[in-house]
Protein backbone atom coordinates (compact mmCIF):
# COMPACT_ATOMS: atom_id res chain seq x y z
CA UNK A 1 79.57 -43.62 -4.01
CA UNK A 2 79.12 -39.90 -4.74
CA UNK A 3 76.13 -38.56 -6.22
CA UNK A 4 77.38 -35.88 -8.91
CA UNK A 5 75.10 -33.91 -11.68
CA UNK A 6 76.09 -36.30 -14.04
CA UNK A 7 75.54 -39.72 -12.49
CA UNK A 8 72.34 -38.25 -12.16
CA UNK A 9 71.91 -37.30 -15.83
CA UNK A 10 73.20 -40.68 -16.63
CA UNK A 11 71.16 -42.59 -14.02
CA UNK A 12 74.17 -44.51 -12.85
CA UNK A 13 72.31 -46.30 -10.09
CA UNK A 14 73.11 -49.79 -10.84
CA UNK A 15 74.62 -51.75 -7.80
CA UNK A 16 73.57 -48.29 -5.87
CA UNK A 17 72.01 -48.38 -2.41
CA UNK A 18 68.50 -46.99 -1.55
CA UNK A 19 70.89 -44.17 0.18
CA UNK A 20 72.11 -43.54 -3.06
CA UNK A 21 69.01 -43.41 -4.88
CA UNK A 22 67.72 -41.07 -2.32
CA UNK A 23 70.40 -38.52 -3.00
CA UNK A 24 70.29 -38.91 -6.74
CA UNK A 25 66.68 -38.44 -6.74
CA UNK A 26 67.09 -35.41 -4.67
CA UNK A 27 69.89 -33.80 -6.73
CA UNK A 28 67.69 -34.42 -9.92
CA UNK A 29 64.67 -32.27 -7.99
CA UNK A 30 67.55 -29.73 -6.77
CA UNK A 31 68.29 -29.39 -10.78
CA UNK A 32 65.02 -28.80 -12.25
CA UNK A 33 64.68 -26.11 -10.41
CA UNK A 34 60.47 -26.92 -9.36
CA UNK A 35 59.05 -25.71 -6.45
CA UNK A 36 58.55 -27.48 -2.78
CA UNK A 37 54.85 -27.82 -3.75
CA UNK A 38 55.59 -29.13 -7.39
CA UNK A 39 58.57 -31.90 -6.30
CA UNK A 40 55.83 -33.20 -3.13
CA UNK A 41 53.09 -33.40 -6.12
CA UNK A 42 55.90 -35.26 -8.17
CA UNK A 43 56.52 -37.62 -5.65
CA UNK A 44 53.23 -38.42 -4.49
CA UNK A 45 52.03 -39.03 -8.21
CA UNK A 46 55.30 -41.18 -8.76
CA UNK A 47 54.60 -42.68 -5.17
CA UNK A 48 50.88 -43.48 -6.82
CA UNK A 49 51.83 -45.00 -10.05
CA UNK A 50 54.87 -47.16 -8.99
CA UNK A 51 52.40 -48.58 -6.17
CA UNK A 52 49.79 -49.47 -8.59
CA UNK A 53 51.98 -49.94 -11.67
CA UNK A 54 52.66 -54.34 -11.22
CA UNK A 55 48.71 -54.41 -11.43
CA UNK A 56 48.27 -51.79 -14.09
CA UNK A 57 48.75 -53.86 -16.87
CA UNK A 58 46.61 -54.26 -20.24
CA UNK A 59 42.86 -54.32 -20.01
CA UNK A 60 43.16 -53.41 -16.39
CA UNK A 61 41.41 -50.36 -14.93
CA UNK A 62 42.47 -48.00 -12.21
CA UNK A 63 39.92 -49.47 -10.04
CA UNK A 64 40.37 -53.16 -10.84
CA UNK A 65 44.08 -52.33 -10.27
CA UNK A 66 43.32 -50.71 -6.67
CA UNK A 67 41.40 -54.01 -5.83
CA UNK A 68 44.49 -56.09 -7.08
CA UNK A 69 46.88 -54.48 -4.78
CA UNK A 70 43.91 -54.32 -2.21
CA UNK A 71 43.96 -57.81 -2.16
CA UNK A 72 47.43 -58.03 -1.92
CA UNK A 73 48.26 -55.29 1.01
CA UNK A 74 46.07 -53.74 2.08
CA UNK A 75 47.96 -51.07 4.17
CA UNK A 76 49.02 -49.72 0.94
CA UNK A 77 46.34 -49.66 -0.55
CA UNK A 78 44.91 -47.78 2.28
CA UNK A 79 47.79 -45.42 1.64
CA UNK A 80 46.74 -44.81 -1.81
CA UNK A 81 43.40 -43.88 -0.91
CA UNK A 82 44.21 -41.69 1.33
CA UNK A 83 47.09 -39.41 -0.52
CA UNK A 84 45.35 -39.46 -4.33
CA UNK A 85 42.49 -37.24 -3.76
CA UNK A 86 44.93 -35.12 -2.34
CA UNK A 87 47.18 -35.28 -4.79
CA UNK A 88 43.80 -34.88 -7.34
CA UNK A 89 42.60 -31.66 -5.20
CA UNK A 90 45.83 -30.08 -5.39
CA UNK A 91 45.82 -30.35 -9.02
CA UNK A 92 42.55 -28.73 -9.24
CA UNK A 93 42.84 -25.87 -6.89
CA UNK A 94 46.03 -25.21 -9.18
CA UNK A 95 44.11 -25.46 -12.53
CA UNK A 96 41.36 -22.96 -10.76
CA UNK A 97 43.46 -20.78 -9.18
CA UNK A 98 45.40 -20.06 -12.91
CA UNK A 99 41.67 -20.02 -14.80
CA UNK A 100 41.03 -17.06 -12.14
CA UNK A 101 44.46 -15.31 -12.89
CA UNK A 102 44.05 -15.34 -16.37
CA UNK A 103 40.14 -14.09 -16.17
CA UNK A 104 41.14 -11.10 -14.16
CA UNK A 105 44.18 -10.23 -16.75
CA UNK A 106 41.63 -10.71 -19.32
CA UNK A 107 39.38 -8.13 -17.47
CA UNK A 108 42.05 -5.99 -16.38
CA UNK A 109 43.23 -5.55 -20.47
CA UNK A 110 39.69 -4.57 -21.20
CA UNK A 111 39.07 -2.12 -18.69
């Protein structure tokens, strides 16, 4: 089964193997046209939330979530520990490193 632009616009993955899935998913990233460091950030946040999301359900928090799927494997859960504050720090450094840009256009325009 060939992955083409517009199976992957149309999500034709019914019936498809993980192999296919894999290469649709990468043509989508290949499309958008994001950055290494944005598609890794992508994945690791979609990596996060599909782990956590069977547990995630009304009038559950994060945290009661994480000790659901503690409970249940706790390998993973291990996993997410370890890659969300990455995934959190990255996301700040990002948010700085712009707030800094923009304050030395800002000075730059006034000088």
């Amino acid at each position: 089964m060939a992955v083409t632009p517009r199976r992957v616009l149309r999500f034709e993955m019914r019936g498809g193997s993980a192999d296919d899935v894999l290469g649709a998913l990468a043509e989508l990233f290949r499309a958008t046209g994001l950055s290494h460091d944005e598609r890794v950030h992508l994945l690791g946040g979609a990596f996060v939330t599909e782990t956590l999301r069977p547990y995630w359900v009304d009038g559950v928090t994060p945290i009661e979530a994480h000790e659901r799927l503690r409970a249940d494997d706790p390998e993973l859960a291990a996993m997410i520990e370890a890659i969300a504050p990455i995934l959190l720090g990255r996301t700040e450094a990002r948010a700085e490193g712009a707030a800094a840009v923009e304050w030395v256009q800002s000075l730059l325009k006034h000088a």
